[in-house]
C-alpha atoms as a PDB file:
ATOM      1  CA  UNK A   1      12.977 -62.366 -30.594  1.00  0.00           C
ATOM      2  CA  UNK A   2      12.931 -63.802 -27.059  1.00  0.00           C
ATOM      3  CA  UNK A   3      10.278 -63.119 -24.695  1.00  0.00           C
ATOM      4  CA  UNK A   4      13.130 -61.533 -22.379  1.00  0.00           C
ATOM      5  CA  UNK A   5      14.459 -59.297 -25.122  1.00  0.00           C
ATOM      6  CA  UNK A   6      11.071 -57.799 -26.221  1.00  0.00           C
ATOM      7  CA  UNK A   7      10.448 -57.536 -22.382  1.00  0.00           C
ATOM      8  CA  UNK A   8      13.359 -55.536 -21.939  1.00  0.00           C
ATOM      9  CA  UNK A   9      12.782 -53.812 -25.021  1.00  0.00           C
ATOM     10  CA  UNK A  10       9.234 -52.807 -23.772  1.00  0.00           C
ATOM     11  CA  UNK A  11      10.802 -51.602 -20.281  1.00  0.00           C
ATOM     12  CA  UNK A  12      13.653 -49.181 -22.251  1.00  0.00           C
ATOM     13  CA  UNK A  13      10.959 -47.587 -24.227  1.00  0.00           C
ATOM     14  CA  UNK A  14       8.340 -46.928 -21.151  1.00  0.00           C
ATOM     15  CA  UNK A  15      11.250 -45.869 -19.156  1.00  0.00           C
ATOM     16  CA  UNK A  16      12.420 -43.105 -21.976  1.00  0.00           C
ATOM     17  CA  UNK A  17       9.340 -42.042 -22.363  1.00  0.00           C
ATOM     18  CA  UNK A  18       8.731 -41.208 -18.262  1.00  0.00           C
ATOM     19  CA  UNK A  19       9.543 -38.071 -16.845  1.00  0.00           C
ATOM     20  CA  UNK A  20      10.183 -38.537 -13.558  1.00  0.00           C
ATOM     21  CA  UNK A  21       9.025 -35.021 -11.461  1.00  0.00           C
ATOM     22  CA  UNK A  22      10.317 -34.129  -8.134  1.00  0.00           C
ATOM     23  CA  UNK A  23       8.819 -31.001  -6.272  1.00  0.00           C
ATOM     24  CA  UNK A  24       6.066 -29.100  -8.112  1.00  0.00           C
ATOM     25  CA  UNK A  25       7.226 -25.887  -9.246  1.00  0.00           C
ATOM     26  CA  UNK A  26       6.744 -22.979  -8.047  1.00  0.00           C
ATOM     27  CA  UNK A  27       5.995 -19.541  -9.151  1.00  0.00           C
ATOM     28  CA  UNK A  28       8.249 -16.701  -7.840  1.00  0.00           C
ATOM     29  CA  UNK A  29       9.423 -16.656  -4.748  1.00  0.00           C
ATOM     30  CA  UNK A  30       7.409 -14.377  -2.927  1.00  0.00           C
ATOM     31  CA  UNK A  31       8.846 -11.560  -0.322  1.00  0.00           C
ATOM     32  CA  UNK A  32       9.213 -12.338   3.518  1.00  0.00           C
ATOM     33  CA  UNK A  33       6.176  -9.668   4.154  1.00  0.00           C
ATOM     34  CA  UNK A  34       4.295  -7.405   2.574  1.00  0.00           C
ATOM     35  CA  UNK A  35       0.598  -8.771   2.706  1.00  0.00           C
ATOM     36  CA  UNK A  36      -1.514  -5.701   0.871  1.00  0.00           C
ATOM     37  CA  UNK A  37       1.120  -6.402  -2.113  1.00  0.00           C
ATOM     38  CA  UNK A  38      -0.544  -8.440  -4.979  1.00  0.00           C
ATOM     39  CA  UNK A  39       2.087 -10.957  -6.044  1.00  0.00           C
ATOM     40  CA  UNK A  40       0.585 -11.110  -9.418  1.00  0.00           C
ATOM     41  CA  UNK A  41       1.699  -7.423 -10.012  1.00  0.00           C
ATOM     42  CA  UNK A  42       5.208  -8.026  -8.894  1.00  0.00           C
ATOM     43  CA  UNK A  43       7.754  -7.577 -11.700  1.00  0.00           C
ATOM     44  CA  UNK A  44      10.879  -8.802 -10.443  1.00  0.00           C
ATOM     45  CA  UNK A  45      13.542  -8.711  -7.457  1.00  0.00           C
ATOM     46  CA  UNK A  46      15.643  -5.278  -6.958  1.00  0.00           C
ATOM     47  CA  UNK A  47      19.585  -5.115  -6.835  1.00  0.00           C
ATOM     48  CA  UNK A  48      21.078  -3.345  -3.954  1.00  0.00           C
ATOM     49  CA  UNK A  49      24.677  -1.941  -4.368  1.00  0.00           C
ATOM     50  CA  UNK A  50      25.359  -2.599  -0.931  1.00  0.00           C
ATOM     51  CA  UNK A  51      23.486  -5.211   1.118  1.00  0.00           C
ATOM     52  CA  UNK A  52      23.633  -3.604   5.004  1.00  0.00           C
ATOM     53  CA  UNK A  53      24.603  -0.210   6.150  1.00  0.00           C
ATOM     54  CA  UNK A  54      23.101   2.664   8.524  1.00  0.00           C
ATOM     55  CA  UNK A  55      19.624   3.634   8.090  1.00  0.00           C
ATOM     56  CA  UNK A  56      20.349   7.250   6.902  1.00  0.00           C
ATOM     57  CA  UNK A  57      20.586   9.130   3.675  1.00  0.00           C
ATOM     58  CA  UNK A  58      24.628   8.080   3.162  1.00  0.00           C
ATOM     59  CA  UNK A  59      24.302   4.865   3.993  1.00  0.00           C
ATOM     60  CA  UNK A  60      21.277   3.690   2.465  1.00  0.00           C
ATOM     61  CA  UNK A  61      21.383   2.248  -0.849  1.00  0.00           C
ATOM     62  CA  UNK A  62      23.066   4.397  -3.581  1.00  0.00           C
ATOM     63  CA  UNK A  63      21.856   2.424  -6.018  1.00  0.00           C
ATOM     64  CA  UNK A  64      18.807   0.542  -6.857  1.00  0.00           C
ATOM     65  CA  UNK A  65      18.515  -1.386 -10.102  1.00  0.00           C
ATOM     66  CA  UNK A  66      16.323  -4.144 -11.928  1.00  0.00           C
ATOM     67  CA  UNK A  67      16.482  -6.362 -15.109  1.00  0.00           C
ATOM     68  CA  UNK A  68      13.793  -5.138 -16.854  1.00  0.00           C
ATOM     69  CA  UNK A  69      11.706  -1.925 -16.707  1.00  0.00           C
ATOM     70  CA  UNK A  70       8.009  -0.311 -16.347  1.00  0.00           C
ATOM     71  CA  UNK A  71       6.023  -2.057 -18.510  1.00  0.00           C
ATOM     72  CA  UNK A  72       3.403  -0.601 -21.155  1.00  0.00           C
ATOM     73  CA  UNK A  73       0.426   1.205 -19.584  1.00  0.00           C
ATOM     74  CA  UNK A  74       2.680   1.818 -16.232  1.00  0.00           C
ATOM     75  CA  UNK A  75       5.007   4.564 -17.243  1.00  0.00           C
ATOM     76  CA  UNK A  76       2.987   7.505 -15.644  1.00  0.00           C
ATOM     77  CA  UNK A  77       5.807   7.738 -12.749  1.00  0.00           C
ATOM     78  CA  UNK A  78       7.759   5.669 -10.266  1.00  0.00           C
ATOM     79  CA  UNK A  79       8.031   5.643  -6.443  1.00  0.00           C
ATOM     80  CA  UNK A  80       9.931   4.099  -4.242  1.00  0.00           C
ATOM     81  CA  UNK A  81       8.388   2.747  -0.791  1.00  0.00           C
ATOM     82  CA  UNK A  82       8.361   1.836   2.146  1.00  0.00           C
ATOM     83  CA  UNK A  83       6.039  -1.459   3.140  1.00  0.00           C
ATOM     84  CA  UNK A  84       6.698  -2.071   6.874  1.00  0.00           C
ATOM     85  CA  UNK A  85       6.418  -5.024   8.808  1.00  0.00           C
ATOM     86  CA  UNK A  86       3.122  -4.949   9.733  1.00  0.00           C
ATOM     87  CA  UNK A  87       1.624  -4.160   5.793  1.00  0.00           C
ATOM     88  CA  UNK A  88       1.460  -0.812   6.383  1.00  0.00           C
ATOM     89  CA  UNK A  89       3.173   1.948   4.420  1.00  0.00           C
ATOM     90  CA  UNK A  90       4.399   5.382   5.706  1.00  0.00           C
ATOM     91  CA  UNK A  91       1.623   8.498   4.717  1.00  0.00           C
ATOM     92  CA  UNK A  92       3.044  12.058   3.817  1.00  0.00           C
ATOM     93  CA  UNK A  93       3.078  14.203   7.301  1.00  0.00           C
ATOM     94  CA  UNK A  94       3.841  17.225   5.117  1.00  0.00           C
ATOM     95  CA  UNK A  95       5.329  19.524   2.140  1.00  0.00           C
ATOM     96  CA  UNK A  96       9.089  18.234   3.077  1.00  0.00           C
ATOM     97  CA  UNK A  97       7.800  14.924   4.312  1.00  0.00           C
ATOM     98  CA  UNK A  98       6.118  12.960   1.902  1.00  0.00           C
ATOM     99  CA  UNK A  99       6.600   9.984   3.073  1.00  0.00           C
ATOM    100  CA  UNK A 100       8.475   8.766   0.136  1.00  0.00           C
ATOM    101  CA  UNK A 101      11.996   7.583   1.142  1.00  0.00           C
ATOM    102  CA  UNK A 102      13.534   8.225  -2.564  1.00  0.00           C
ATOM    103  CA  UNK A 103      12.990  10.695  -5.245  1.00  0.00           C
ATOM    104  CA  UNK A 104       9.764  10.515  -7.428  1.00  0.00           C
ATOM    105  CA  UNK A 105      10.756  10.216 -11.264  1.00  0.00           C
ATOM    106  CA  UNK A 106       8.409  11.860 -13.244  1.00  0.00           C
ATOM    107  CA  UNK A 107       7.660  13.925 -16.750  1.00  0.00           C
ATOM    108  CA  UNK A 108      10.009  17.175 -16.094  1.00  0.00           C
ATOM    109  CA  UNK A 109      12.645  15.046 -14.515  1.00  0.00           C
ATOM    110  CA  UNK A 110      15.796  12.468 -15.851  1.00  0.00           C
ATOM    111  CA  UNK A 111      14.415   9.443 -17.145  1.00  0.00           C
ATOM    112  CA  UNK A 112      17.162   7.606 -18.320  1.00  0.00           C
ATOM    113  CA  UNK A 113      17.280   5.073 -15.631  1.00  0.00           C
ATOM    114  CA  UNK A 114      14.013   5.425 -14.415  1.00  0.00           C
ATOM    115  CA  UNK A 115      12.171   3.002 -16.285  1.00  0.00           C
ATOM    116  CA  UNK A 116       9.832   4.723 -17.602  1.00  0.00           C
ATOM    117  CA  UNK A 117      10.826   4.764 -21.246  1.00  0.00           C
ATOM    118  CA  UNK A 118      10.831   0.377 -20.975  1.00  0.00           C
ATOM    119  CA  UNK A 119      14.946   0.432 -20.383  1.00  0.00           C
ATOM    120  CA  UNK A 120      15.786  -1.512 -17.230  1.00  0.00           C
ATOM    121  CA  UNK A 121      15.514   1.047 -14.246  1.00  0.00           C
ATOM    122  CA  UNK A 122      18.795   2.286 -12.226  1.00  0.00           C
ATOM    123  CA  UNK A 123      18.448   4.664  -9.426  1.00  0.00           C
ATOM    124  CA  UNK A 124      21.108   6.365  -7.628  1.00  0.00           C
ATOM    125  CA  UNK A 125      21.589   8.953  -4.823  1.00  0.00           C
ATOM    126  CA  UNK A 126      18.543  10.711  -3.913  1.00  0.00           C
ATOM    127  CA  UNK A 127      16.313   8.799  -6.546  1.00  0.00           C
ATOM    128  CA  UNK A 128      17.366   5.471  -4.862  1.00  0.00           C
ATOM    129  CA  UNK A 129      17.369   6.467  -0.994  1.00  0.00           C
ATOM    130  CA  UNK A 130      16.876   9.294   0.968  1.00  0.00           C
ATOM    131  CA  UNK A 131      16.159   7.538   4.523  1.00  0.00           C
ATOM    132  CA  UNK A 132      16.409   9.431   8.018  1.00  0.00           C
ATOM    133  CA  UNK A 133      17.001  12.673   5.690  1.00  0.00           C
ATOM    134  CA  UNK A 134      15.106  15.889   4.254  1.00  0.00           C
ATOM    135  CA  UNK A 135      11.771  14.484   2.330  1.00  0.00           C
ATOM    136  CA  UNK A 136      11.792  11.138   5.107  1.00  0.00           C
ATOM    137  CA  UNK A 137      13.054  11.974   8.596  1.00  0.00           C
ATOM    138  CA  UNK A 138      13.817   9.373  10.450  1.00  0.00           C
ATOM    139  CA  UNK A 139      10.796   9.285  12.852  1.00  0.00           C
ATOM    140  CA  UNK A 140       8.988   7.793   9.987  1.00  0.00           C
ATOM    141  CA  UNK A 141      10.876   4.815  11.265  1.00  0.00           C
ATOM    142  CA  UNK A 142      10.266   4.552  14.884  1.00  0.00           C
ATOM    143  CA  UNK A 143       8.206   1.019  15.715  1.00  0.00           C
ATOM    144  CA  UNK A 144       8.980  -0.524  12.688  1.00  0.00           C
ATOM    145  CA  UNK A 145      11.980  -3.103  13.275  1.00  0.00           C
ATOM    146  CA  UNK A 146      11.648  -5.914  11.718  1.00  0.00           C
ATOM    147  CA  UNK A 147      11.673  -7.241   7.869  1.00  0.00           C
ATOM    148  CA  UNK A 148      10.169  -4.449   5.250  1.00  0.00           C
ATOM    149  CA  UNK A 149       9.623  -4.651   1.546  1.00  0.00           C
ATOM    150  CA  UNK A 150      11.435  -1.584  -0.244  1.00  0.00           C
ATOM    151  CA  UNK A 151       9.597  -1.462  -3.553  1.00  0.00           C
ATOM    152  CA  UNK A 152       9.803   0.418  -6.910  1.00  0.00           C
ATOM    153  CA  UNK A 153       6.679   1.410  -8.576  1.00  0.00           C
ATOM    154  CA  UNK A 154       5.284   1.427 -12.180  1.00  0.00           C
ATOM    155  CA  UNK A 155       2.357   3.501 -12.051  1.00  0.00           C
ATOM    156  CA  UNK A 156      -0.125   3.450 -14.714  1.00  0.00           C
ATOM    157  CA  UNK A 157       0.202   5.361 -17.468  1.00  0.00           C
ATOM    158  CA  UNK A 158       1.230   5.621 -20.659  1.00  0.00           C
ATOM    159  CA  UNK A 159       3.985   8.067 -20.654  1.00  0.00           C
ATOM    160  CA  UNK A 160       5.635  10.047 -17.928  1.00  0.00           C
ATOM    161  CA  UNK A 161       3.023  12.087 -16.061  1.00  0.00           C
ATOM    162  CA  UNK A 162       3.668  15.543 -14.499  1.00  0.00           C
ATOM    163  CA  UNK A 163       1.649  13.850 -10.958  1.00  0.00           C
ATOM    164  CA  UNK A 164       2.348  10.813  -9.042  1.00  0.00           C
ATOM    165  CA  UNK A 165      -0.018   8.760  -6.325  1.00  0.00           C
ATOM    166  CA  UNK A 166       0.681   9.560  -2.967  1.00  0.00           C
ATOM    167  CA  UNK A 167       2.619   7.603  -0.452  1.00  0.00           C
ATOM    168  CA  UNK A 168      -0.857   7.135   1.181  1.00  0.00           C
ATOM    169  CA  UNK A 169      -1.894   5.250  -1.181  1.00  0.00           C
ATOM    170  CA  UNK A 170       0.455   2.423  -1.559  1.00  0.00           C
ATOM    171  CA  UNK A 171       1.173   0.382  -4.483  1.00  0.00           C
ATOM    172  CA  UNK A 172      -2.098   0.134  -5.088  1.00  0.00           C
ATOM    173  CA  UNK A 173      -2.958  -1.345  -8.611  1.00  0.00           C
ATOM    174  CA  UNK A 174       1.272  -0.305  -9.728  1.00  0.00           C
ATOM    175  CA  UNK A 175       3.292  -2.917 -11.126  1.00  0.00           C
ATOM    176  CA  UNK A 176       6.471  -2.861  -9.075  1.00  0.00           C
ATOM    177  CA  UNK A 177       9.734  -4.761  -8.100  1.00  0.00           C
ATOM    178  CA  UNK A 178      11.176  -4.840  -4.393  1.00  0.00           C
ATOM    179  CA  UNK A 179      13.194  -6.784  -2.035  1.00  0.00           C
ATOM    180  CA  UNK A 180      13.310  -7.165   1.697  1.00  0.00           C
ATOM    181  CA  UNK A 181      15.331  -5.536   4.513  1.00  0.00           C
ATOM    182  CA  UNK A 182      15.870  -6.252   7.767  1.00  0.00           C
ATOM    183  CA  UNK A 183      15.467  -2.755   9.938  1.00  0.00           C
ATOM    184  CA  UNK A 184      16.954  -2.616  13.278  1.00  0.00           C
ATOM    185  CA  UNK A 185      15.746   1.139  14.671  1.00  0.00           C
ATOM    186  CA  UNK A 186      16.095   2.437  18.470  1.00  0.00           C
ATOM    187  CA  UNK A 187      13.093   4.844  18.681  1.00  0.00           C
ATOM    188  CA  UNK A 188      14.862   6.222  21.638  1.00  0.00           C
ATOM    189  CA  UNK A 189      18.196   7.325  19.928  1.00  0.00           C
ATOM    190  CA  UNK A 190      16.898   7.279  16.083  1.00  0.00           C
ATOM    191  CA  UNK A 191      19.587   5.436  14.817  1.00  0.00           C
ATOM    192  CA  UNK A 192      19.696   2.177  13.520  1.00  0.00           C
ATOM    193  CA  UNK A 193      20.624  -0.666  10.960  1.00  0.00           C
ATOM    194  CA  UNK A 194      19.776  -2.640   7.614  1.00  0.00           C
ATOM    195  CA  UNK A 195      20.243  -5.432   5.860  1.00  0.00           C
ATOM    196  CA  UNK A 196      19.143  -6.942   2.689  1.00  0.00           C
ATOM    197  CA  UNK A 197      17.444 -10.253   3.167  1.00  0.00           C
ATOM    198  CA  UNK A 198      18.004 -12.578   0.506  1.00  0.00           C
ATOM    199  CA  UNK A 199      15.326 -14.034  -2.062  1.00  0.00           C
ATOM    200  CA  UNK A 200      13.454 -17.310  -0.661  1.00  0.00           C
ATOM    201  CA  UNK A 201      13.856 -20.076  -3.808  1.00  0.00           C
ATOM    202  CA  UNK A 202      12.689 -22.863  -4.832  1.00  0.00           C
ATOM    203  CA  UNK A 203      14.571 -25.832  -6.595  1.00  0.00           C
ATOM    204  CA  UNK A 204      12.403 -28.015  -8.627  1.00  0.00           C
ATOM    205  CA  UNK A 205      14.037 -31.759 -10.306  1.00  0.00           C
ATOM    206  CA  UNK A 206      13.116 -33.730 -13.438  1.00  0.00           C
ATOM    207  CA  UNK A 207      15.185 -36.587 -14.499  1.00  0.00           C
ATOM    208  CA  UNK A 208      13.975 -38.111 -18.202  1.00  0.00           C
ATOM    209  CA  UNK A 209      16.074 -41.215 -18.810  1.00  0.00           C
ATOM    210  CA  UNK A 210      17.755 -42.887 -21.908  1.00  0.00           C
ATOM    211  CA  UNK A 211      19.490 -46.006 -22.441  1.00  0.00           C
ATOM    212  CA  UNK A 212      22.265 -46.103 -19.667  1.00  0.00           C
ATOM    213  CA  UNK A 213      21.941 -42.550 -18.802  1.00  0.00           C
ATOM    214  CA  UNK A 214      19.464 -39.457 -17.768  1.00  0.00           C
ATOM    215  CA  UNK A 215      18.953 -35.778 -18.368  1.00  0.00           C
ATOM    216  CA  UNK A 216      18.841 -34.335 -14.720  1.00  0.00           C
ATOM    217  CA  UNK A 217      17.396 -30.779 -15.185  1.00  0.00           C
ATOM    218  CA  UNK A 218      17.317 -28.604 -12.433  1.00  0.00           C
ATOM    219  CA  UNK A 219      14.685 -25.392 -12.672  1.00  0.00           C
ATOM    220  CA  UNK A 220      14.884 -22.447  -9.734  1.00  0.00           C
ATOM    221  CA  UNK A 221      12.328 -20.088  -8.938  1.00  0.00           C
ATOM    222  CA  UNK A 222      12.775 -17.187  -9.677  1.00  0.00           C
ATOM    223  CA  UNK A 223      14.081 -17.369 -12.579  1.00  0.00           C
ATOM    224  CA  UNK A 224      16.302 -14.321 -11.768  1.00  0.00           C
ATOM    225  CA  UNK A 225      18.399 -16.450  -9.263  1.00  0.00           C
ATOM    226  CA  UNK A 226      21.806 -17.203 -10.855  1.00  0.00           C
ATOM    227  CA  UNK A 227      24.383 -19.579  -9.592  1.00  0.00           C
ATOM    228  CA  UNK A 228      25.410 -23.540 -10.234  1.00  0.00           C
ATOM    229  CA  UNK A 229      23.208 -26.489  -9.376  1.00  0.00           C
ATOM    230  CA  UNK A 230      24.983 -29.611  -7.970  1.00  0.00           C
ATOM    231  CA  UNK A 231      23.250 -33.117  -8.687  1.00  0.00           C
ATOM    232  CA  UNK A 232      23.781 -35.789  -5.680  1.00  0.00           C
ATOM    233  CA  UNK A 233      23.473 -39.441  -6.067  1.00  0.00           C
ATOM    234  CA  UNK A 234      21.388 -39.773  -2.868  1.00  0.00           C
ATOM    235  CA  UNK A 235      22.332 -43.463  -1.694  1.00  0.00           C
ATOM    236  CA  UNK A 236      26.676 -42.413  -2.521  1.00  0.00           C
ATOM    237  CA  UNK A 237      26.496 -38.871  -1.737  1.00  0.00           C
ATOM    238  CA  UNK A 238      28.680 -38.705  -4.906  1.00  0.00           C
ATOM    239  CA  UNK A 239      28.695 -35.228  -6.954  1.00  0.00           C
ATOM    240  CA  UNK A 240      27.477 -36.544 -10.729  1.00  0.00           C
ATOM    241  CA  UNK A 241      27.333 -33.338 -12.087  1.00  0.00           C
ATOM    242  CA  UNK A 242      27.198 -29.834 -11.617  1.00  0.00           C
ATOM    243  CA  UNK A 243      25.559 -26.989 -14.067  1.00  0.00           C
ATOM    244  CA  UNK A 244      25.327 -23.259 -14.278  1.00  0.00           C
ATOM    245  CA  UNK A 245      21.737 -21.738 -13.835  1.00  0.00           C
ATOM    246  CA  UNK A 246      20.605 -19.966 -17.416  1.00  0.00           C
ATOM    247  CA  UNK A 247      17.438 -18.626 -17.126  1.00  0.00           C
ATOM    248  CA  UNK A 248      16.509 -20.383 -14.071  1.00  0.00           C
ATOM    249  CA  UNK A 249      17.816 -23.879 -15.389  1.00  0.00           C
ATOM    250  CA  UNK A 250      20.554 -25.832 -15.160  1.00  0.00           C
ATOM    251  CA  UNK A 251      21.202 -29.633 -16.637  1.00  0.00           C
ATOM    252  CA  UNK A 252      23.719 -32.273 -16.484  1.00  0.00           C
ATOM    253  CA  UNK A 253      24.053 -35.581 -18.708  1.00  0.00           C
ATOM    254  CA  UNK A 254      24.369 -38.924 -16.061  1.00  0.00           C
ATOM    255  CA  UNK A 255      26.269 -41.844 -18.129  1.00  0.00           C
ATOM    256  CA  UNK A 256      27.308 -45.013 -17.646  1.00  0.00           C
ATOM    257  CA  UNK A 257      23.975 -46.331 -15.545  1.00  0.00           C
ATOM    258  CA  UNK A 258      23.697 -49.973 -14.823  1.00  0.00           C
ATOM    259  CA  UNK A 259      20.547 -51.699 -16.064  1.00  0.00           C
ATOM    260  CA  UNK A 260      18.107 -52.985 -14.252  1.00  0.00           C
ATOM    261  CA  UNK A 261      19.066 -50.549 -10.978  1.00  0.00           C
ATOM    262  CA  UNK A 262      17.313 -47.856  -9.658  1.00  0.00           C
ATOM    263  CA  UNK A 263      18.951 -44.472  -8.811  1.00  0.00           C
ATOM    264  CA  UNK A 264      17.654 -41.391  -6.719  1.00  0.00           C
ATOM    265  CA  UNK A 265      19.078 -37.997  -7.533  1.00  0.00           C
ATOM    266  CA  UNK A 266      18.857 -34.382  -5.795  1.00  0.00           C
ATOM    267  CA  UNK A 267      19.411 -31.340  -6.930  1.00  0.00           C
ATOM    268  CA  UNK A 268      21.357 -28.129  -4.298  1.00  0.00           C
ATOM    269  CA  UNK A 269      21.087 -24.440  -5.502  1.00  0.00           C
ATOM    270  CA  UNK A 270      23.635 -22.614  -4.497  1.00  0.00           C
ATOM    271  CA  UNK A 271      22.277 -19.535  -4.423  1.00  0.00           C
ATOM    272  CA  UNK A 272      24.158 -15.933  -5.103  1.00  0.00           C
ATOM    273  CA  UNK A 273      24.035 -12.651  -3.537  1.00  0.00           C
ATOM    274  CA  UNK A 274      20.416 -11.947  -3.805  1.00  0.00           C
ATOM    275  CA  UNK A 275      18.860 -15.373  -3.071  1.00  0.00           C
ATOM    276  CA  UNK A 276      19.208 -18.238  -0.933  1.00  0.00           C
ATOM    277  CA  UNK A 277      20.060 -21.594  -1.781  1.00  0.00           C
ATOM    278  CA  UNK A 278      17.683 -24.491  -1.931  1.00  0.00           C
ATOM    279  CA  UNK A 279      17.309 -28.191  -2.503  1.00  0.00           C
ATOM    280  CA  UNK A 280      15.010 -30.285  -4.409  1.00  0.00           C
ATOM    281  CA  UNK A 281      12.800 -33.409  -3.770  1.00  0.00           C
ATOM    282  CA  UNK A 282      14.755 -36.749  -4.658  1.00  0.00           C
ATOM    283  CA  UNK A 283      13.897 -38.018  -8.548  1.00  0.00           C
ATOM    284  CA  UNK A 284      14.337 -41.920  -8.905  1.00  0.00           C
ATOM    285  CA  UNK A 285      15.494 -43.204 -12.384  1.00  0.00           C
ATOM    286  CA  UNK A 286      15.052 -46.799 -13.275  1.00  0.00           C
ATOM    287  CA  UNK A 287      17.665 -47.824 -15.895  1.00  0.00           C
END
């Protein structure tokens, strides 16, 4: 064997055995706010059934729901919550307002849908908004425009409790999910507007190649972001391959690479109706 071939030889086997990384990745995106919120406790993203409306009791959400639900040792209830701009969270003024702008879901009440017996939670009416209404008037609103964190609880416990924390005391050590809104309240007039604020995400790219061609492998975060990934050759611009996101990944097969050249690659997350898009770091393959 020529010194050439077993060079070249040598150089396939390194290269096949590289993985080439692009950006680190990332843990869950965390939410635009929310500062006294422990990320580590966070459970997952919420699903609105509409994404803007008025801030009152009709058009608030009508339905909140999540992929997964309270986890064991946090079934003792669920709240929903406000977490304003600022980190702070609305206290209960009094008997009618509690400061809790959705039904509390407890022992003597329906818990299908709740999440308290594990099943992936879905709220509606009353249990999934009740804003600028009977229970949370709207002056619980006034100074706080701005992007808030609307968050389910899973307080601990391991069944359904006949009590709940108070809205006074936050999330506390709960589990929860959430996603941002955007307020926009006139103190004067107490009326205003939301919107839901999409999911920050991050798009990480590994590349590993074989003999004339390369596993690109695309991973998101979070891993509940759904979509397509396109891969870019960076110096064409050229599309090489595009892939549906599964469980946060997505992959395409590159073939047909010339030897001895080096190629850069980028992945672009499209993004869906809960999270923005994003794009990764450029991976170079050497063939």
């Amino acid at each position: 064997m020529s010194h050439t071939t077993v060079s070249r030889v040598a150089a396939g086997l390194a290269a096949a055995l590289t993985l080439v990384v692009g950006a680190a990745l990332a843990a869950p995106a965390a939410q635009a706010v929310n500062p006294v919120l422990d990320a580590d406790n966070r459970l997952g993203g919420i699903t609105l059934d509409t994404t803007a409306g008025e801030i009152s009791a009709a058009g608030g959400p009508q339905s909140l729901a999540t992929e997964v639900g309270c986890p064991e040792g946090y079934r003792g209830s669920s709240r929903v919550l406000f977490v304003w701009p600022d980190g702070t969270w609305p206290s209960a003024v009094s008997g009618t307002n509690t400061g809790l702008p959705a039904l509390v879901k407890l022992a003597d009440s329906e818990i299908v849908g709740s999440g308290l017996d594990g099943n992936a939670i879905l709220r509606t009416g009353t249990s999934a908004s009740r804003w600028a209404a009977f229970g949370f008037p709207a002056s619980q609103f006034d100074g706080h425009s701005g992007v808030a964190t609307y968050v389910i609880t899973c307080d601990p416990g391991d069944v359904p409790a006949d009590t709940f924390p108070p809205a006074g005391d936050g999330v506390g050590a709960s589990k929860y999910f959430s996603v941002d809104v955007r307020l926009a309240w006139n103190d004067e007039t107490n009326t205003g507007t939301w919107e839901h604020v999409k999911e920050t995400t991050t798009t990480t790219l590994t590349a590993k190649e074989h003999w004339r061609s390369a596993t690109l492998t695309a991973t998101i975060g979070p891993d509940s972001a759904t979509g397509t990934v396109t891969f870019k050759d960076v110096a064409t611009g050229k599309t090489v391959g595009t892939g549906t996101v599964t469980d946060g990944v997505a992959t395409v097969k590159v073939t047909d690479l010339k030897l001895w050249k080096t190629y850069t690659f980028r992945a672009h997350y499209s993004g869906d109706a809960l999270h923005d898009g994003s794009v990764s770091d450029k991976v170079r393959v050497n063939c």
